[in-house]
C-alpha atoms as a PDB file:
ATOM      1  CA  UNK A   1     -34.157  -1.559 -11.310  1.00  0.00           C
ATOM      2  CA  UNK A   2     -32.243   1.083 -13.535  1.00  0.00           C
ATOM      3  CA  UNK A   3     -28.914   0.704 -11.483  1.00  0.00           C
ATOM      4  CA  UNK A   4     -28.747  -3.031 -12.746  1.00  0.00           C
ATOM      5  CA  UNK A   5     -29.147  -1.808 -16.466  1.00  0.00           C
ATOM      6  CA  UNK A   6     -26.480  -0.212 -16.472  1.00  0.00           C
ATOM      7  CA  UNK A   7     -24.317  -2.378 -15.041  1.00  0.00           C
ATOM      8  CA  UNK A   8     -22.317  -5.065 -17.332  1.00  0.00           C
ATOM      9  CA  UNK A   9     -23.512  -8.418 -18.626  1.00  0.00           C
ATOM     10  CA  UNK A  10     -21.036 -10.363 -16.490  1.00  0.00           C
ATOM     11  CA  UNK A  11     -21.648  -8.832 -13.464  1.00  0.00           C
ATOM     12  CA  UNK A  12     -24.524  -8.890 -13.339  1.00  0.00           C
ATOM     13  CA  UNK A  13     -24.733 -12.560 -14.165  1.00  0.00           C
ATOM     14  CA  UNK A  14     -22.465 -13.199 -11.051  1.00  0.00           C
ATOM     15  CA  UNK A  15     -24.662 -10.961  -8.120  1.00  0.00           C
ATOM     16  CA  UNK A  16     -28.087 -12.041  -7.010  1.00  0.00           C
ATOM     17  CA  UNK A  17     -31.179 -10.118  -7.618  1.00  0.00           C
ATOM     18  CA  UNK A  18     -31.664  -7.676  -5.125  1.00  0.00           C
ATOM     19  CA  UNK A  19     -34.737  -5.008  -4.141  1.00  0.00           C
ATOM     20  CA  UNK A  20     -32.984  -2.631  -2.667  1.00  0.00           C
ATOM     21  CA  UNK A  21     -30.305  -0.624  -3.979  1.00  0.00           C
ATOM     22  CA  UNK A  22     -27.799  -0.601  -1.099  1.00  0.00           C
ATOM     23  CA  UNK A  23     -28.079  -4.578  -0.835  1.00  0.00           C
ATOM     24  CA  UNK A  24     -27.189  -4.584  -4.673  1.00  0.00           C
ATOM     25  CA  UNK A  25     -24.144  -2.334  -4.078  1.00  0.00           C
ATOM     26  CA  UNK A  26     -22.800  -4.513  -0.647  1.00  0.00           C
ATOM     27  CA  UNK A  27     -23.110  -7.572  -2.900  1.00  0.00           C
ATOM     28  CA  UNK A  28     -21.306  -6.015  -5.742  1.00  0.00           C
ATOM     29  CA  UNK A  29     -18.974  -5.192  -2.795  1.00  0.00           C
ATOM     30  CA  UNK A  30     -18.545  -8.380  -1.180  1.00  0.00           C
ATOM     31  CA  UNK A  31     -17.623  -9.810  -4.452  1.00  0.00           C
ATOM     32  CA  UNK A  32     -15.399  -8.144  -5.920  1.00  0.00           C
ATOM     33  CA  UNK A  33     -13.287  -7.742  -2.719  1.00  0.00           C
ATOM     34  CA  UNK A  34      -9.807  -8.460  -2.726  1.00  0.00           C
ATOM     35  CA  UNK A  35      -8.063 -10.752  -0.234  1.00  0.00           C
ATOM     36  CA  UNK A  36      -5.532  -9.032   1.892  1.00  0.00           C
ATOM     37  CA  UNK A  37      -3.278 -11.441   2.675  1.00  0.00           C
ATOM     38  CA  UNK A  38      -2.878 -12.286  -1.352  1.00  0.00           C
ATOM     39  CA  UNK A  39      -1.938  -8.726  -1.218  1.00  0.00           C
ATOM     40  CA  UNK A  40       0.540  -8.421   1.363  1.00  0.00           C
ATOM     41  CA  UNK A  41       2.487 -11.653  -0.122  1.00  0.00           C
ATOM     42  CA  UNK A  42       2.636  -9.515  -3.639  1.00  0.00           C
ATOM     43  CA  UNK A  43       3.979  -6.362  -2.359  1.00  0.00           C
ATOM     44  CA  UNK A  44       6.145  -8.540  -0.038  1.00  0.00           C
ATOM     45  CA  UNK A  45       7.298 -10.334  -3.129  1.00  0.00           C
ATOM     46  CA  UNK A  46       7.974  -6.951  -4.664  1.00  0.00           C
ATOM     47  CA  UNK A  47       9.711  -5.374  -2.254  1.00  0.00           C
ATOM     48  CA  UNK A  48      12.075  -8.284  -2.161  1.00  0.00           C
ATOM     49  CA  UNK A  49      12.811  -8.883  -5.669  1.00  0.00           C
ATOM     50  CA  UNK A  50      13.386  -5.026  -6.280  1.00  0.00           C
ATOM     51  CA  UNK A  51      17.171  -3.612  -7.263  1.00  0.00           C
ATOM     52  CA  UNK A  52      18.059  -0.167  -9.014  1.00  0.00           C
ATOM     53  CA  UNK A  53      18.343  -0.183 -12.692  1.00  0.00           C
ATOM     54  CA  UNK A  54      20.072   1.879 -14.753  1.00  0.00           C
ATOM     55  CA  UNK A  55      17.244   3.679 -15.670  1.00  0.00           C
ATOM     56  CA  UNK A  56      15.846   4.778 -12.686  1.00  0.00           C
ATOM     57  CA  UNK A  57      17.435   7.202 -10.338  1.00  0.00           C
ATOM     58  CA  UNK A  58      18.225   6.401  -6.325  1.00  0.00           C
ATOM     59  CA  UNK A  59      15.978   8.775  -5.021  1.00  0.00           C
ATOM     60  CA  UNK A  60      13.340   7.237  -7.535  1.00  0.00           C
ATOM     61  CA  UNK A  61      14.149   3.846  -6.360  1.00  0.00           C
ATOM     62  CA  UNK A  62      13.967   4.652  -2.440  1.00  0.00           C
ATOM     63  CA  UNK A  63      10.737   6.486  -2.926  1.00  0.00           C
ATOM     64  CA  UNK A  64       9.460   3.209  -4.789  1.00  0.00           C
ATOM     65  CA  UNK A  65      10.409   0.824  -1.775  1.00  0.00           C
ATOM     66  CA  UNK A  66       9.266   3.469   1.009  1.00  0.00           C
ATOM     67  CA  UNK A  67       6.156   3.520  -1.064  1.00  0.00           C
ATOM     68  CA  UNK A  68       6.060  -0.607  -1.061  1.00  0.00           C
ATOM     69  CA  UNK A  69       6.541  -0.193   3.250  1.00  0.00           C
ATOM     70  CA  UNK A  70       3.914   2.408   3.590  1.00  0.00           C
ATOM     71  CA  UNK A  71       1.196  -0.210   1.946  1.00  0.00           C
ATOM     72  CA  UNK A  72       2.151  -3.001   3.511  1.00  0.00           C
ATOM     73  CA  UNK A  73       1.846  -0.750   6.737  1.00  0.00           C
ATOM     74  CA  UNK A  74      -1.671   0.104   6.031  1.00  0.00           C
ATOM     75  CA  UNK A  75      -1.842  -4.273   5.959  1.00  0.00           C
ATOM     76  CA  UNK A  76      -0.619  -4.809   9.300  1.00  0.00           C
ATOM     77  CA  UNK A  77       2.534  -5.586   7.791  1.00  0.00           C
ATOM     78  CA  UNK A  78       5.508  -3.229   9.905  1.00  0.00           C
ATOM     79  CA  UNK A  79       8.946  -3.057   9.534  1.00  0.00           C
ATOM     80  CA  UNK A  80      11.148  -0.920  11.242  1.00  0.00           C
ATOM     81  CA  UNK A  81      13.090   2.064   9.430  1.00  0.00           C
ATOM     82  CA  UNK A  82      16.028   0.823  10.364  1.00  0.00           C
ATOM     83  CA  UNK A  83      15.228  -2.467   8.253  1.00  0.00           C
ATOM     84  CA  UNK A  84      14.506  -0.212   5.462  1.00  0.00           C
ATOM     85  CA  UNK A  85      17.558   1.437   5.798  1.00  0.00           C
ATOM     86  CA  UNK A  86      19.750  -1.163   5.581  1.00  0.00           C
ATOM     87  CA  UNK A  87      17.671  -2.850   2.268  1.00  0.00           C
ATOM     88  CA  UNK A  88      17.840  -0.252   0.505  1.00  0.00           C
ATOM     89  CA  UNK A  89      21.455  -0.347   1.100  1.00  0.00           C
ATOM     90  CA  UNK A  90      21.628  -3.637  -0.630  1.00  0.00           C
ATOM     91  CA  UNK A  91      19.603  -3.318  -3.203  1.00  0.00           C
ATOM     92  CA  UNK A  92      21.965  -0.280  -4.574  1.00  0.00           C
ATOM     93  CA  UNK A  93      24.890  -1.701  -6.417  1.00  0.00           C
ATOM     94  CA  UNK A  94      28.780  -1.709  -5.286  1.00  0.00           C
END
């Protein structure tokens, strides 16, 4: 199969053989899929732990955290704008 020459040593080592292109590709697929949940607790970890630096500006730093919301929205994950409001408001400093 010419697909699977091309394709790196140590993938290939970790997929079965497979006839059929399109059973090669939804195995590649299936493997290298990543968990959603593992996901969701990163950007939830991020969203917490982020405050504005010096370096960045506010709009920067909203536009960061409203980025953060919209993937965790695409999770399942919701919060309300309201929420967002107000922790953004915290994370800015006095």
């Amino acid at each position: 199969m010419f697909i699977k020459t091309n394709i790196s040593d140590s993938i290939q080592g970790s997929i079965d053989y497979h006839d059929k292109v399109r059973d090669l590709l939804k195995a590649i697929d299936e493997h290298f899929t990543t968990s959603e949940k593992s996901l969701a607790s990163t950007l939830i970890m991020q969203f917490s732990s982020i405050k504005l630096t010096g370096m960045k500006g506010v709009r920067e730093h909203i536009m960061h955290l409203r980025d953060i919301m919209a993937q965790l929205k695409t999770l399942e994950v919701t919060m309300s704008e309201s929420f967002l409001v107000h922790f953004i408001l915290c994370t800015l400093p006095q």
